[in-house]
Protein backbone atom coordinates (compact mmCIF):
# COMPACT_ATOMS: atom_id res chain seq x y z
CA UNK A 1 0.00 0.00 0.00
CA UNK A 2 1.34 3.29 -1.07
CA UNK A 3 -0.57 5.71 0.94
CA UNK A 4 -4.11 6.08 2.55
CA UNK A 5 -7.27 8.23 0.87
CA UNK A 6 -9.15 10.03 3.13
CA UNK A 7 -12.94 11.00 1.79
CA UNK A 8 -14.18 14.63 2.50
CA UNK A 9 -16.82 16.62 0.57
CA UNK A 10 -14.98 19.59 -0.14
CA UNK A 11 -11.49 18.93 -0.94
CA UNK A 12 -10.46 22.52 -1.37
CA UNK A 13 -12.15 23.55 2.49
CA UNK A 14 -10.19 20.76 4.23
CA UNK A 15 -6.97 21.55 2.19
CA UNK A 16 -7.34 24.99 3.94
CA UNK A 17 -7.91 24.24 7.06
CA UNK A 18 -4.60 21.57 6.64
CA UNK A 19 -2.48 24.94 5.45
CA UNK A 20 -3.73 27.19 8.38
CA UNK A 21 -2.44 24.81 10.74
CA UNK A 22 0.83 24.72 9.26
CA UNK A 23 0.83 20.80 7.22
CA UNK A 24 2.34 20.78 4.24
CA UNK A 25 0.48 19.96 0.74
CA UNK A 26 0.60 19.72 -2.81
CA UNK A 27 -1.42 21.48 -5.17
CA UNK A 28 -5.16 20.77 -5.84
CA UNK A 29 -5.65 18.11 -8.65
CA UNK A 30 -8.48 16.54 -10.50
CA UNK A 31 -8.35 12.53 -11.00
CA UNK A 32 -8.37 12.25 -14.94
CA UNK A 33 -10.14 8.97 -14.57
CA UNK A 34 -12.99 10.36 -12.30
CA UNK A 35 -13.63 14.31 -12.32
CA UNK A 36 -13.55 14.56 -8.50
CA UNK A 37 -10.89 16.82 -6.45
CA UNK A 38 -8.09 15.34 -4.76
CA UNK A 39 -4.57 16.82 -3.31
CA UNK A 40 -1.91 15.13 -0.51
CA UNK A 41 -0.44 16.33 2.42
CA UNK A 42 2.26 15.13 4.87
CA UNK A 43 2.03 13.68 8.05
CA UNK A 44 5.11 14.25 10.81
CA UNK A 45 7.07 11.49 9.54
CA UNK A 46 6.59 12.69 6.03
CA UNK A 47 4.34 9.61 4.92
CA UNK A 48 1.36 10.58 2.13
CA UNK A 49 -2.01 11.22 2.89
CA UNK A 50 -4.58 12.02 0.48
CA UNK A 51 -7.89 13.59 0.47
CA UNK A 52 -10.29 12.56 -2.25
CA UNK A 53 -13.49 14.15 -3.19
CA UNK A 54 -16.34 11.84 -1.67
């Protein structure tokens, strides 16, 4: 398993709140396969997280 996916309804809201509390992310992307929203962010250790437009 590469990484874990994390559902939430507004990508770009959660991705926010992540930056105001100082976790680093990537950019917002769209999955070419489905449409929906998605971007990653870092946990302490540096491991990838991603949250995926439910």
């Amino acid at each position: 398993m590469r990484h874990l996916a994390l559902a939430v309804p507004d990508v770009p809201a959660a991705l926010a709140e992540l930056r105001a509390r100082g976790v680093r992310t990537e950019e917002l992307r769209t999955d070419e396969h489905t449409g929906k929203q998605m971007a990653f962010f870092f946990d302490p250790d540096d491991l990838p997280l991603e949250l995926y437009e439910a």
